[in-house]
Structures are given as structure tokens and as C-alpha cells.
Protein backbone atom coordinates (compact mmCIF):
# COMPACT_ATOMS: atom_id res chain seq x y z
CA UNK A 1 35.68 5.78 23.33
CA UNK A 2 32.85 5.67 26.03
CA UNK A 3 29.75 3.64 24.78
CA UNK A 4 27.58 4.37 27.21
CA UNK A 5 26.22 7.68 28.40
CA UNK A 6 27.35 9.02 31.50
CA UNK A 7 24.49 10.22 33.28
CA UNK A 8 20.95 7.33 33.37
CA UNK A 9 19.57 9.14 36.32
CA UNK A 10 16.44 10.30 34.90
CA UNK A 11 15.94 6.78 33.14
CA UNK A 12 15.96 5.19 36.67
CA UNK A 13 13.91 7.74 37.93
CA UNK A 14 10.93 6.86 35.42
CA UNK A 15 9.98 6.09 31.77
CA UNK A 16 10.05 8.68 28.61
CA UNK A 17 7.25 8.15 26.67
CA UNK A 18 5.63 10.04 23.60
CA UNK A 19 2.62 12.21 23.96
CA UNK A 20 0.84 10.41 21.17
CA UNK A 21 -1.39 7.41 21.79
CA UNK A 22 -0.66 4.21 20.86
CA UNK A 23 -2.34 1.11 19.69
CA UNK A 24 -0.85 -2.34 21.94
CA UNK A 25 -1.96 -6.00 21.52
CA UNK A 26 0.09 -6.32 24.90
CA UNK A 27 -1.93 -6.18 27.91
CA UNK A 28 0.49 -3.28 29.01
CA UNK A 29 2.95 -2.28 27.00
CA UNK A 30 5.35 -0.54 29.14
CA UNK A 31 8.50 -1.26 26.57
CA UNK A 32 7.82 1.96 24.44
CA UNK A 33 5.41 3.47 22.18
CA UNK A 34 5.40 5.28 18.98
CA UNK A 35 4.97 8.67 18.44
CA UNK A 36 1.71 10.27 16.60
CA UNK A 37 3.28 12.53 14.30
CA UNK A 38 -0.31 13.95 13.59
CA UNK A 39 -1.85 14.27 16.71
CA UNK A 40 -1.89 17.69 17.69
CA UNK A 41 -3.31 18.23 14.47
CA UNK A 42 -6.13 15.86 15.21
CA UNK A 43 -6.85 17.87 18.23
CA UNK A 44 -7.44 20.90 17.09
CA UNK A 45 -9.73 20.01 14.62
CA UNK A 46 -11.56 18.64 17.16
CA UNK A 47 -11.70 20.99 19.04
CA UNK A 48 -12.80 23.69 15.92
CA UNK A 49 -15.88 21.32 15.73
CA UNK A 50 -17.28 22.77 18.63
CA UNK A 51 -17.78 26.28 17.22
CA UNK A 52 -20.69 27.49 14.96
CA UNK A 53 -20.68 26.38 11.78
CA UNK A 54 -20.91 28.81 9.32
CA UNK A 55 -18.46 31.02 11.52
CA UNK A 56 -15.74 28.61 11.57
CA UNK A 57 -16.52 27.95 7.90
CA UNK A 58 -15.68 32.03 7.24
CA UNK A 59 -13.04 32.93 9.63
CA UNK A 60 -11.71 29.74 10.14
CA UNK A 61 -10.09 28.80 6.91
CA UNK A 62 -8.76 32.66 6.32
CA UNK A 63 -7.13 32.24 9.84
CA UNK A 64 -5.86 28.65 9.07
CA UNK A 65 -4.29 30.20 5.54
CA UNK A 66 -2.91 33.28 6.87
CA UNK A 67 -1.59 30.76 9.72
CA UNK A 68 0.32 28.42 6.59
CA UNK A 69 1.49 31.40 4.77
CA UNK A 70 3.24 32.72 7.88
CA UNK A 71 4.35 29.33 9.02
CA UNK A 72 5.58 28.62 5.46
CA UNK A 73 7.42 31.51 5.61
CA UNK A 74 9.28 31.24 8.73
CA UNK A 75 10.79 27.18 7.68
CA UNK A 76 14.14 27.51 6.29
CA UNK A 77 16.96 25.19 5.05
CA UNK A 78 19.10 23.63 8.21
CA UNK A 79 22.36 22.32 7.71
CA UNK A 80 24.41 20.73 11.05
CA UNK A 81 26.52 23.11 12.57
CA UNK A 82 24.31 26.07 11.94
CA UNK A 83 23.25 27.37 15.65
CA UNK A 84 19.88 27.60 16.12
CA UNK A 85 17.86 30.88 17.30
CA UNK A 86 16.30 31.12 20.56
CA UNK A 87 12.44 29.27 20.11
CA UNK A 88 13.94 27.36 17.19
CA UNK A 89 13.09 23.87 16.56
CA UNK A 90 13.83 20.96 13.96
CA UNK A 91 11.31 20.02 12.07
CA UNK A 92 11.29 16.76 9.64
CA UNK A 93 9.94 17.43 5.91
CA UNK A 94 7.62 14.97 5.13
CA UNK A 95 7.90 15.39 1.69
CA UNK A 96 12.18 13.56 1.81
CA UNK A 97 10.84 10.35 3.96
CA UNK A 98 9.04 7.61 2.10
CA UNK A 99 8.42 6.14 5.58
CA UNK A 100 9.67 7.46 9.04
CA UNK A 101 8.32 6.14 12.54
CA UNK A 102 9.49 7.37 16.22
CA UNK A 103 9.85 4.81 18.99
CA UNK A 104 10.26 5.96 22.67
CA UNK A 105 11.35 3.11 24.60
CA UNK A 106 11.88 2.77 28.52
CA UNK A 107 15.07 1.91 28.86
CA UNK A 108 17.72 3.16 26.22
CA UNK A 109 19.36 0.36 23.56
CA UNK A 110 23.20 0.81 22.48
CA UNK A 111 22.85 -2.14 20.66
CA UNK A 112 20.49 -3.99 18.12
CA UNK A 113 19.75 -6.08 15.19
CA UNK A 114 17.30 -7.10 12.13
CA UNK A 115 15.52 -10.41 12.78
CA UNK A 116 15.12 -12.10 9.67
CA UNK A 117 11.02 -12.85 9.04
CA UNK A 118 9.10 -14.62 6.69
CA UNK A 119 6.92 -11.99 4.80
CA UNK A 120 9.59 -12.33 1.52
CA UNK A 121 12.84 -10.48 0.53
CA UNK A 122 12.88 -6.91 -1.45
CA UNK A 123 9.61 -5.82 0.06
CA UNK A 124 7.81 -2.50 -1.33
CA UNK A 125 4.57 -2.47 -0.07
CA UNK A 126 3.13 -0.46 2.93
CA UNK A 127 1.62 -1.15 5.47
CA UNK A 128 6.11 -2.62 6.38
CA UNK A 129 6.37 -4.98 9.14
CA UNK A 130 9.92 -5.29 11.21
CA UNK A 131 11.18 -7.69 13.79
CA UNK A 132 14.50 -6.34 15.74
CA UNK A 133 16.40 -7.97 18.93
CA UNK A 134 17.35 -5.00 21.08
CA UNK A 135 19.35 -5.44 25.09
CA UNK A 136 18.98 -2.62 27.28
CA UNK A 137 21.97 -1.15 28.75
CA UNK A 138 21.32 0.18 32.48
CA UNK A 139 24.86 0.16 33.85
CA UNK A 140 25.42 -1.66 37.23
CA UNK A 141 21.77 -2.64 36.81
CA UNK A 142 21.28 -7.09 37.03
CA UNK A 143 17.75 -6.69 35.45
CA UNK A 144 18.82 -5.33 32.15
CA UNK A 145 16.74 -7.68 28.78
CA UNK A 146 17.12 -8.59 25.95
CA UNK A 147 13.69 -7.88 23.57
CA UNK A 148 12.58 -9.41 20.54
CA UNK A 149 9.84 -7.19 18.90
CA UNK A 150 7.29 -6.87 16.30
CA UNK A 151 7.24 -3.23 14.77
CA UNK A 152 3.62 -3.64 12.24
CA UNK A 153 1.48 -1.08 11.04
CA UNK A 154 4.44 0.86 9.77
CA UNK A 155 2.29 3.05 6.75
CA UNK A 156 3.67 5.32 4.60
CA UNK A 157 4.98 9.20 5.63
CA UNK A 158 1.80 11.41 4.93
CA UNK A 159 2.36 13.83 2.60
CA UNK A 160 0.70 16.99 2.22
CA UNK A 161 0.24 17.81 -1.37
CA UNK A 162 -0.32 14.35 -2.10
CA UNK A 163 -3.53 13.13 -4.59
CA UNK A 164 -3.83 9.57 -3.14
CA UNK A 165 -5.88 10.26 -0.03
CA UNK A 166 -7.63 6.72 -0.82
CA UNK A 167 -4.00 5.23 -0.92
CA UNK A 168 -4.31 2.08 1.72
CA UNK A 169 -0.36 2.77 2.09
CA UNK A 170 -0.59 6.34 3.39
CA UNK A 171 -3.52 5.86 6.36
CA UNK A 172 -2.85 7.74 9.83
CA UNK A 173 -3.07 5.14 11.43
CA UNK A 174 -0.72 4.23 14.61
CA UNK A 175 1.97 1.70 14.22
CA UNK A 176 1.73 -1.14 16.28
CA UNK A 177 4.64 -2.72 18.61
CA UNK A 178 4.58 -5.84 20.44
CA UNK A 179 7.37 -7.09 22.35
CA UNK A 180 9.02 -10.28 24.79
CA UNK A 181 11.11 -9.62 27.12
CA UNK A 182 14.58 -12.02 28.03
CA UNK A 183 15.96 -11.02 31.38
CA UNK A 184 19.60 -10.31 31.48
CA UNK A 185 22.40 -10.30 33.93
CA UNK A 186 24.27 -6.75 33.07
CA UNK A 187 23.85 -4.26 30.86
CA UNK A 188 24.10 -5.50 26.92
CA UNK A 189 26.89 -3.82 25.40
CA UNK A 190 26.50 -5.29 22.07
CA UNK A 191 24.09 -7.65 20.58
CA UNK A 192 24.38 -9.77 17.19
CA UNK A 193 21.57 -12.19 15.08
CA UNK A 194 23.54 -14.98 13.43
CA UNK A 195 23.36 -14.63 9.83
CA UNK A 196 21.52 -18.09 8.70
CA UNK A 197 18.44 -17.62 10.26
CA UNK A 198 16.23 -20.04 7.91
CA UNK A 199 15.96 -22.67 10.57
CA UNK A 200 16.57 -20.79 14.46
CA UNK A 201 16.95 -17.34 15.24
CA UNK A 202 20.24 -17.25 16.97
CA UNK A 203 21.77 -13.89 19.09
CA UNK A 204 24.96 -13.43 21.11
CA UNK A 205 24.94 -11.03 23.37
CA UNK A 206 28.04 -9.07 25.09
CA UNK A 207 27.40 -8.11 28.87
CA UNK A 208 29.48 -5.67 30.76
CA UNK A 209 30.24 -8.26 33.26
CA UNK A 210 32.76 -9.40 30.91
CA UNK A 211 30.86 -12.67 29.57
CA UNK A 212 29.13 -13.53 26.37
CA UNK A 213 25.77 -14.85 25.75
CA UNK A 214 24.42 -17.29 23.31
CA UNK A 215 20.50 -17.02 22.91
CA UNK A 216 18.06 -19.00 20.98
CA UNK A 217 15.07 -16.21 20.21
CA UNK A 218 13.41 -18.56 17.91
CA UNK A 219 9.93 -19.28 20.44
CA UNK A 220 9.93 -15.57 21.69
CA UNK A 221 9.99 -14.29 17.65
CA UNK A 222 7.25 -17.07 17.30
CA UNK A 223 5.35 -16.13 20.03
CA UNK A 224 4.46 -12.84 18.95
CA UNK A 225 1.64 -14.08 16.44
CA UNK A 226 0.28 -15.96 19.33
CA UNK A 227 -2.47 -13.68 20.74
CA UNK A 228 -2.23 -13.33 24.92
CA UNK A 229 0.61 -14.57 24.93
CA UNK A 230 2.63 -12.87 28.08
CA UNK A 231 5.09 -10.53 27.53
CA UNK A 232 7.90 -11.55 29.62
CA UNK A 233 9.74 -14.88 29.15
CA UNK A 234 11.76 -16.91 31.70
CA UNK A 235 14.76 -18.42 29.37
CA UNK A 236 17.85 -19.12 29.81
CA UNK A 237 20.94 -18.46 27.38
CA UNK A 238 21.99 -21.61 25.49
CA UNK A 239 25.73 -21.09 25.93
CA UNK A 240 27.71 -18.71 28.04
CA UNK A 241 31.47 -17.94 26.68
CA UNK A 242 33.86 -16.93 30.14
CA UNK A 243 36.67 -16.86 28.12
CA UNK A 244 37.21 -12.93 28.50
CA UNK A 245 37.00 -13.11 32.14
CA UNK A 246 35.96 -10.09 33.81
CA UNK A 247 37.37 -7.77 30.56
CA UNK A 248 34.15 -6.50 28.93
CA UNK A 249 34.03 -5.77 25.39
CA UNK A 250 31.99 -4.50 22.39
CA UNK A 251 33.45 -6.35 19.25
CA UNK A 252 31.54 -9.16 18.18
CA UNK A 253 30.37 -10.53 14.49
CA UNK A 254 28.96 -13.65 13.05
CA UNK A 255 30.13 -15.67 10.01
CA UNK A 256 27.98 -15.38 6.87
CA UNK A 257 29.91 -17.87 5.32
CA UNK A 258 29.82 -20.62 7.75
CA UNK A 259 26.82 -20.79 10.85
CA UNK A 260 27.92 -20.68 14.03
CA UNK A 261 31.10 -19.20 13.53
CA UNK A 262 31.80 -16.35 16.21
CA UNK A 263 33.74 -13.54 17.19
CA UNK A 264 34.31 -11.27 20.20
CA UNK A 265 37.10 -8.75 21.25
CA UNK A 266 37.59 -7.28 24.50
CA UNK A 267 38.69 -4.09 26.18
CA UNK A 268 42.12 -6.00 26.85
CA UNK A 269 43.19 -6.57 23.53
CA UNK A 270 42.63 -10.32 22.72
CA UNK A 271 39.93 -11.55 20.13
CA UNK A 272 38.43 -14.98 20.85
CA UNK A 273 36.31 -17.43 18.43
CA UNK A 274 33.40 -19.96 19.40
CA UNK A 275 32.19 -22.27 17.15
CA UNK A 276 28.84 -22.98 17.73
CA UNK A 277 27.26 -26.69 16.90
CA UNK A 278 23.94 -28.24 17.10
CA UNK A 279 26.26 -31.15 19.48
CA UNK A 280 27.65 -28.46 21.57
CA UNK A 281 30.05 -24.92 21.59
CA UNK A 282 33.44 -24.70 21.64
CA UNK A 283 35.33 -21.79 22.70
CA UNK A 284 39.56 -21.48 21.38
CA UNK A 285 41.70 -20.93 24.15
CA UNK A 286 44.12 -19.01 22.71
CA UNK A 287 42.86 -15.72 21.90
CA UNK A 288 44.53 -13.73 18.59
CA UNK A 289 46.14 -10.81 20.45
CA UNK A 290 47.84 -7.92 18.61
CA UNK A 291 45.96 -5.03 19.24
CA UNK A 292 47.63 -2.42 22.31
CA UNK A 293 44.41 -1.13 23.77
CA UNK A 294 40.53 -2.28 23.25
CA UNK A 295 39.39 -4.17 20.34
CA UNK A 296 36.13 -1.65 19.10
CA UNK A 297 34.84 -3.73 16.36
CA UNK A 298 35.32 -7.01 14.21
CA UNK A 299 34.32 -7.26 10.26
CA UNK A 300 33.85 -11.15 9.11
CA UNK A 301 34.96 -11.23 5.47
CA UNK A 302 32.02 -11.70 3.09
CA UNK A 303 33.96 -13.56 0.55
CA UNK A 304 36.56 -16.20 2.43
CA UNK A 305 35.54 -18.07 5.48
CA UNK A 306 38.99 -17.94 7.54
CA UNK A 307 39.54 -13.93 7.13
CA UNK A 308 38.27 -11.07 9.40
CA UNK A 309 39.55 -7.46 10.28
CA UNK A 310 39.26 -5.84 13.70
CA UNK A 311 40.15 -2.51 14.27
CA UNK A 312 41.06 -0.91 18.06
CA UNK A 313 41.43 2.38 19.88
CA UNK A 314 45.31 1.82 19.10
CA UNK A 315 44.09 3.89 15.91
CA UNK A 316 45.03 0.49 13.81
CA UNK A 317 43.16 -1.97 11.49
CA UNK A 318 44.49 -4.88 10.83
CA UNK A 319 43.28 -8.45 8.79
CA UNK A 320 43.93 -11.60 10.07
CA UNK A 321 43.72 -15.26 8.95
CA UNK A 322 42.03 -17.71 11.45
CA UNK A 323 44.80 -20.37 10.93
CA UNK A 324 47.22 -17.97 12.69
CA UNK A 325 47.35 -16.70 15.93
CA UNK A 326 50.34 -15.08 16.30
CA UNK A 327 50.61 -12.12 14.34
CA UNK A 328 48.04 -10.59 11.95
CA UNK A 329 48.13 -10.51 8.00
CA UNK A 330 48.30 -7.03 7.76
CA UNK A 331 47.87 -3.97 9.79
CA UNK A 332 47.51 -0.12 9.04
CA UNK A 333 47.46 2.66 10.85
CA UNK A 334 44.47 3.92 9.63
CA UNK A 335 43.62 7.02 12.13
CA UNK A 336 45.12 9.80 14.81
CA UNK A 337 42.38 8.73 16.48
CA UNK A 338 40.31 5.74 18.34
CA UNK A 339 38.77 3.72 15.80
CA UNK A 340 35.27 2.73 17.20
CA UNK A 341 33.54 0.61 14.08
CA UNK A 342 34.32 -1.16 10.62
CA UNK A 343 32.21 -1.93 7.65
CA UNK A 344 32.93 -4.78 5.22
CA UNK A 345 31.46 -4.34 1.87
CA UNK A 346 29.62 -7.61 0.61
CA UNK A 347 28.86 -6.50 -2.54
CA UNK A 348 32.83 -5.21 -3.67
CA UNK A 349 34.65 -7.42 -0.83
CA UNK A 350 37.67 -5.51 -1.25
CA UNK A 351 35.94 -2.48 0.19
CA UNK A 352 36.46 -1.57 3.78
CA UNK A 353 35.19 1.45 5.65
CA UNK A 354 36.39 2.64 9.27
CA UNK A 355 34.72 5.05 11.57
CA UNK A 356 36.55 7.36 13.60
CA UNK A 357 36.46 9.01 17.22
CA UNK A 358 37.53 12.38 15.56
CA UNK A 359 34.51 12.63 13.22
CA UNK A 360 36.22 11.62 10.38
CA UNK A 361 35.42 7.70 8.16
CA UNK A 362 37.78 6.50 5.51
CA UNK A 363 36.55 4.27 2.90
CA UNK A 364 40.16 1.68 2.41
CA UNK A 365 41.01 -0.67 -1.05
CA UNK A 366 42.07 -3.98 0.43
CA UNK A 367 44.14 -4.69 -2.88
CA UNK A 368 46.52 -2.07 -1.56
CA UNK A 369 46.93 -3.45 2.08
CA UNK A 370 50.83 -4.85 2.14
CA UNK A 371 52.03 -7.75 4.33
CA UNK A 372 55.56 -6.69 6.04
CA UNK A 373 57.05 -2.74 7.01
CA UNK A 374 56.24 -0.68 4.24
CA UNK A 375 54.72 2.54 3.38
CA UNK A 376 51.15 2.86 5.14
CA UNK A 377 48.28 2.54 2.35
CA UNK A 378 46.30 5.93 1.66
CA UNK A 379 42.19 5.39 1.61
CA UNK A 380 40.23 5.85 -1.27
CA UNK A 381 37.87 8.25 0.33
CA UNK A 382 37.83 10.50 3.56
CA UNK A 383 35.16 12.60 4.46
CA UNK A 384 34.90 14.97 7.85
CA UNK A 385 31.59 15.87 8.14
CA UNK A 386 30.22 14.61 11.45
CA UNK A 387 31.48 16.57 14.23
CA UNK A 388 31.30 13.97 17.01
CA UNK A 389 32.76 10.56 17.42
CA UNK A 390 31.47 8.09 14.68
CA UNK A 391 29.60 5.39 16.72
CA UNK A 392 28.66 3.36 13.62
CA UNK A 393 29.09 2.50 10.25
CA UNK A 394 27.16 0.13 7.28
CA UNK A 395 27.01 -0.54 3.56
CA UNK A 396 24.07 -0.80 1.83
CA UNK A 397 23.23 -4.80 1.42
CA UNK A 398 22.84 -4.46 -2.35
CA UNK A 399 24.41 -1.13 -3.02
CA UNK A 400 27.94 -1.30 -3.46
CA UNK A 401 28.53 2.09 -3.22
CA UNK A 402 25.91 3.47 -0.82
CA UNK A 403 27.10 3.77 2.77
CA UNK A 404 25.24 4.78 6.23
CA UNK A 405 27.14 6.14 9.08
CA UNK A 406 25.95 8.26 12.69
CA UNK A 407 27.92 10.21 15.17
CA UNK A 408 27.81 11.49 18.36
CA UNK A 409 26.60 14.96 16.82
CA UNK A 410 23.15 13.15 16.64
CA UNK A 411 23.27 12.93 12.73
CA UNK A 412 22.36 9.71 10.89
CA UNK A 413 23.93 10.19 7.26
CA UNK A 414 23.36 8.34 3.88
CA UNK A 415 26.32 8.54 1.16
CA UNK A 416 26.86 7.61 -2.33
CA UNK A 417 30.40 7.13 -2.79
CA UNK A 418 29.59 6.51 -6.56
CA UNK A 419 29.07 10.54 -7.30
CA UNK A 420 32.31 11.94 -8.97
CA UNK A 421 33.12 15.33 -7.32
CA UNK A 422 32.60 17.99 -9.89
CA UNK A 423 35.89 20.35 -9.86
CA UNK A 424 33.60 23.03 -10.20
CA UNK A 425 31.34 21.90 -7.02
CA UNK A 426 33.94 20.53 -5.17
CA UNK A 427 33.87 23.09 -2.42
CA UNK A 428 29.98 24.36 -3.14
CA UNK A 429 28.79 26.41 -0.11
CA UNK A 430 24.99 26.76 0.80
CA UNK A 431 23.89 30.52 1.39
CA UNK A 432 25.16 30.07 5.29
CA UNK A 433 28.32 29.06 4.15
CA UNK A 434 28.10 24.98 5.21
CA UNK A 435 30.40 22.73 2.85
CA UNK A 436 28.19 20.07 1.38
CA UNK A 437 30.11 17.09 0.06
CA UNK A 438 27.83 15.87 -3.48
CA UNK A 439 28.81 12.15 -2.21
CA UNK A 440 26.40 13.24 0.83
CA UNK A 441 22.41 11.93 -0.05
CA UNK A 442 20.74 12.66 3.44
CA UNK A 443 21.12 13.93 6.70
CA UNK A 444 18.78 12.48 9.52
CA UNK A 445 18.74 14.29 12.52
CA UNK A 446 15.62 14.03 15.57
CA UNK A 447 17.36 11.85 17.43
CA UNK A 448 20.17 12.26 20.45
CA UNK A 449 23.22 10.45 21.03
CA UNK A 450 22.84 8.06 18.05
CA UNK A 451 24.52 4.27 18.87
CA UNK A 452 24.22 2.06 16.25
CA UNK A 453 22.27 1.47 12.98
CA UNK A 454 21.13 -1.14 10.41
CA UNK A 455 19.93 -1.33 6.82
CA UNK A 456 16.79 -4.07 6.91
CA UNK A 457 17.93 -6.32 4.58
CA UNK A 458 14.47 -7.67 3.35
CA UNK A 459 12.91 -3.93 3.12
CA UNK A 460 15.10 -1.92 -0.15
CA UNK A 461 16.61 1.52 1.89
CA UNK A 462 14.85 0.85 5.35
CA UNK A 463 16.94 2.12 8.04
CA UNK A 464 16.31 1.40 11.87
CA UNK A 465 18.68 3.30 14.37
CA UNK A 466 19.00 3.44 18.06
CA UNK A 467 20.03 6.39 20.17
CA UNK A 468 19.00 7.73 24.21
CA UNK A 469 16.11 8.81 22.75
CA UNK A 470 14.92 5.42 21.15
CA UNK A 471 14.50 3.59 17.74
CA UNK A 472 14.03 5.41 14.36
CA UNK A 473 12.87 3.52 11.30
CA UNK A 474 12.47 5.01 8.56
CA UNK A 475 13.25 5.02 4.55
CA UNK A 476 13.96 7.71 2.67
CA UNK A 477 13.62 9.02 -1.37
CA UNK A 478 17.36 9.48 -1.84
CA UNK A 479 17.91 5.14 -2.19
């Protein structure tokens, strides 16, 4: 499966950014901005000021009614896969989103992750604050980066009908983002935060020019509560792994059972681990090689320290044990197609959920994977509702059974695998005739060519997602 987009013409050509303004504490943030959701309708208010009075006060509010009844009118319903009419648009509802913030950024992102911060753990209050580690991913391009920043100001989704106009949690006020940049040599193909991140905020980066990065983001995370500080750092990485050669790759995953503890897979097949120490980094020579085509993605187990599971466009998955190198544990064929990501489930660790270049993810019981020929195990759960490649797949930190996945179709999806299907709603149709599975919470669309996504762990139900178009976050009422 391609993970890049074809055509970046227009993105070296010039910067995308939102209409809206924008507060920055950089001198110039030419990163990104957010979006002003409201801002048109700030406008024209302003603009109705002008007027006489008592005029506006008479013929303006039966114009701005008859203008909500007809515009209330013509919103309907839309499911994916429903065409939409000539002068048709998509339109969020407020009313589903708790919290939901657009981020145009120069340069697109396929890859990302949560920086762990020190504001606390299971975090409901609003104004949110977010820290991500993002690489840009200009093809052929040596000044790609790799940027730590500080999403703040993140208030609550304004809701129309809503009573609490005093609420300190709803204000329209802009988000802020502040941001240091990292140059890097390639575009980023993947980026990963290390796990234990109480002491240093460790990354690994992969870069298309086949080598792997270690970075220490710990002063550049820091630096962002420093006022002035410039927004571009000169740093170098801390370790770079040349084990892969000139084979680039996308598979990569830290330990969270023991620090420093790394994995990354290539587009030739062959899996290598690093162990990283404060004395030094160590890289095995001999790579675990099983897989007939690229290695897409590699799952640490949560549970015990010397298991992972990797899965390949050889439409396998297999589980391995560290202390062997020649052969896997196990293997499946778990697809008739590429299989681009894997989820392991921390909360029920014998849980395993693979995305798929048809469209289609399977949720897999580990209990009834079976060393030696034998007949292939059947998942637990299949569900074909995107209707593009999946491009990646999470669970829910603390939810066993909630699960986030996005496709190529440009739909971000939230599941609850916990729901029973009803016999009698098994195959329930909407009034267009769309199947809706009942294990299916929430479809989140806005956003094109969707790449990767993350739960933040510290926020309950906060998502953040990257795509062409740039970052999402946002948390919905469905978890």
C-alpha cells in the first residue's frame, strides 16, 4: 500500500491555510493555523451593525428566522457512500462534538504522536491543552522536520441551544498553537514517542532514506513555555540506526514494558531491534525475517516483554518471541489483502485488531492462534464498512472494547465492539438504504486522505488525526 500521496505539487507551490484568524505567541507562525469555525458569522453581524437601528431590529430578525427555517430545512442525515447533489456540502453538527478543532498545517504529516505533559492524567476540564510530535513528509525533499507543538486554548464545541453562555469552557475564543521545528534529512515516514516519558521525551523517527532516527525532544517540549523563544532549533538526532540500509520502512513501536526497547520493519521483509541505554544504543544484527513482502506495522505486547506481532502486505500476521530469530511463534493468514496496521489491546491483551487494504478490519482472539500447520483461526469480529484502504487502527487506552480506525475514504470511525447485534437490527437500513452496523458509535468525516490517528491518553475520548488536509482534534459524546 502507498503511504504517501502521489501528487505534492501544490504543497511545493505554496502553503494552505484557513481563512480564519489566528492567535500566535510565535513571531510568525508559518507551521499552520486553526480554523475559526465562527467567523463568517462574526462578520456579518458586523457588518448588520452598520444599518439603522430600528430597521435592522424589524426586518432583520424576520429575515434571519425565515433564513434558519429554510436552512433548517434543507440539512439532512448523511451517511458515507451516499453521493452528494450538485452545491452540496458537509457540514459538522455541533451538537455530537464535545470538542472539535481544525488545524491547517504547511506541509502535510503521515505520521504523529501524543507527547506526554504534566497538566495530570484523566483530564475533563476545558479550556484542553495538547502537545504532539509530528515529521513532515515532502518526498525527495532534504528539508523535511520534525515539530514538537503546543495545541492550548482548545474550548469547548459551541452549541447552539445551549443555556451556559457564561460557561468559561464554551468561549469563542481561537485556539492557540505554538511550535519548534527539528530539521530532517528525508521525508518522515513514521514517527514514535517512547512510552516512559516521566524523565525525557524520547522519538524515533523512520526516514525514507532508509535510516532511523533517535531524537531527544525533551528541551524543544520545554521550550515552548519559554516566551521568545525561536521557533526553529538546530539539533541533532541522538542515535542513527543504518541497519536497514537503503530499504525504507514504516513499522516501528516502542516497548511499554521495558524503556528503550525498539522496533522497526522494512519494505524488504526483515524486522530489526535497538536497545536504547543511557551508556549507549545497540542495534541486533540479525534481523527476524519471515515476512515475503514489506513489514506495514509492528504491535509490542502490552503484557510480556519478549513478544510482539507484525503484520505485512504478504496478507499475514504473525507473533514472535524475541529469543528467536528464526521462525515466528505463530502466523495467520489473516487477509486477501495487504495488511497496512495492527492494534494490540492493553486492556484484554489477548485482543488483536488488523486493518486491511480492502476496507475491511478484523478484531482476532490470541487464545486461538496455533503454533504448527493447522486450520487458520477465524476472527471474532469483521466489519466492511470503510470503502478505502484502512490506514490506521487504535484501542481505546481504558476501553477494552472501544476501537478507532480511518481509511482512505476520508472517514475517521469510533466502534464499540461491546454492543450485541440485535437479530432483529442486524441488517437495519436508514431511509437511503445505508447498512449501519449498531457496533458503529461515530463517523468523522471533514478531513481528506486520513493517515494515522491517536487516542490522547491523559484527555478521556480525545482523538487527534492527521490527513493532507491537516490535524483534527476533537472529542466526541458517543465515549
Amino acid at each position: 500500500m502507498s503511504k504517501r500521496s502521489a501528487d505534492q505539487t501544490d504543497l511545493r507551490n505554496g502553503s494552505k491555510f484557513a481563512t480564519g484568524e489566528s492567535r500566535h505567541i510565535a513571531e510568525n507562525n508559518d507551521m499552520g493555523e486553526f480554523e475559526d469555525a465562527w467567523e463568517d458569522e462574526i462578520e456579518e453581524e458586523q457588518i448588520e451593525e452598520g444599518g439603522n437601528d430600528d430597521e435592522m431590529e424589524e426586518d432583520g430578525m424576520d429575515v434571519d428566522e425565515k433564513d434558519e427555517e429554510e436552512n433548517d430545512k434543507d440539512l439532512k442525515l448523511y451517511l458515507p457512500g451516499q453521493p452528494l447533489a450538485e452545491g452540496e456540502v458537509l457540514e459538522a453538527d455541533p451538537s455530537v462534538y464535545v470538542m472539535l478543532h481544525n488545524l491547517d498545517v504547511r506541509l502535510p504529516f503521515l505520521s504523529f504522536d501524543v507527547l506526554e505533559d504534566k497538566l495530570g492524567d484523566e483530564r475533563k476540564n476545558y479550556p484542553a491543552t495538547a502537545y504532539v510530535a509530528a515529521g513532515t513528509s515532502m518526498p525527495g525533499v532534504r528539508d523535511n522536520e520534525v515539530l514538537v507543538m503546543k495545541m492550548s486554548s482548545l474550548h469547548k464545541t459551541q452549541q447552539e441551544d445551549s443555556d451556559d453562555e457564561d460557561d468559561p469552557d464554551v468561549l469563542d475564543e481561537d485556539p492557540v498553537l505554538e511550535y519548534r521545528s527539528i530539521p530532517h534529512n528525508g521525508c518522515v515516514n513514521r514517527l514514535r514517542v517512547m512510552p516512559q516519558q516521566q524523565e525525557k521525551s524520547i522519538a524515533a523517527t523512520w526516514a525514507e532514506t532508509g535510516k532511523v532516527h533517535v531524537w531527544d525532544l525533551t528541551d524543544a517540549m520545554a521550550s515552548l513555555e519559554v516566551p521568545g523563544t525561536p521557533s526553529k532549533i538546530n539539533q541533532k538526532p541522538l542515535v542513527t540506526i543504518n541497519n536497514h540500509g537503503r530499504d525504507e520502512g514504516y513499522a516501528m513501536d516502542w516497548s511499554s514494558l521495558q524503556a528503550g526497547r525498539l522496533l522497526t520493519g522494512d519494505n524488504n521483509g526483515r524486522i530489526y531491534q535497538t536497545i536504547l541505554t543511557p551508556s549507549g544504543c545497540n542495534t541486533e544484527s540479525n534481523p527476524f525475517k519471515e515476512h515475503r513482502s514489506s513489514v506495514e506495522d509492528l504491535q509490542w505486547s502490552p503484557t510480556e516483554q519478549n513478544v510482539f506481532a507484525s503484520c505485512s502486505a504478504d496478507q499475514t500476521v504473525k507473533i514472535w518471541d524475541t529469543r528467536n530469530k528464526k521462525r515466528s511463534a505463530v502466523g495467520i493468514h489473516a487477509s486477501r489483502s495487504d495488511i497496512n496496521v495492527i492494534t494490540w489491546n492493553k486492556k484484554a491483551s489477548y485482543l488483536l485488531a488488523s486493518g486491511h487494504d480492502d476496507g475491511i478490519f478484523s478484531v482476532w482472539d490470541l487464545r486461538t492462534f496455533k503454533t504448527g500447520a493447522g486450520e487458520q483461526p477465524s476472527p471474532v469480529a469483521t466489519f466492511k464498512w470503510h470503502n478505502g484502504p484502512i490506514t490506521s487502527i487504535e484501542w481505546h487506552p481504558t476501553e477494552e472494547s472501544v476501537l478507532a480506525v480511518s481509511g482512505a475514504d476520508n472517514q475517521l470511525t469510533l466502534w464499540d465492539l461491546s454492543v450485541e447485534p440485535d437479530t432483529e437490527q442486524e441488517g437495519r437500513l436508514t431511509t437511503d438504504g445505508v447498512q449501519v452496523p449498531p457496533q458503529l458509535l461515530f463517523v468523522h468525516q471533514g478531513q481528506e486522505d486520513v493517515k494515522e490517528l491517536h487516542f490522547h491518553r491523559q484527555i478521556p475520548g480525545c482523538v487527534i488525526s492527521t490527513a493532507s488536509s491537516g490535524l483534527n482534534i476533537f472529542k466526541t459524546i458517543s465515549i
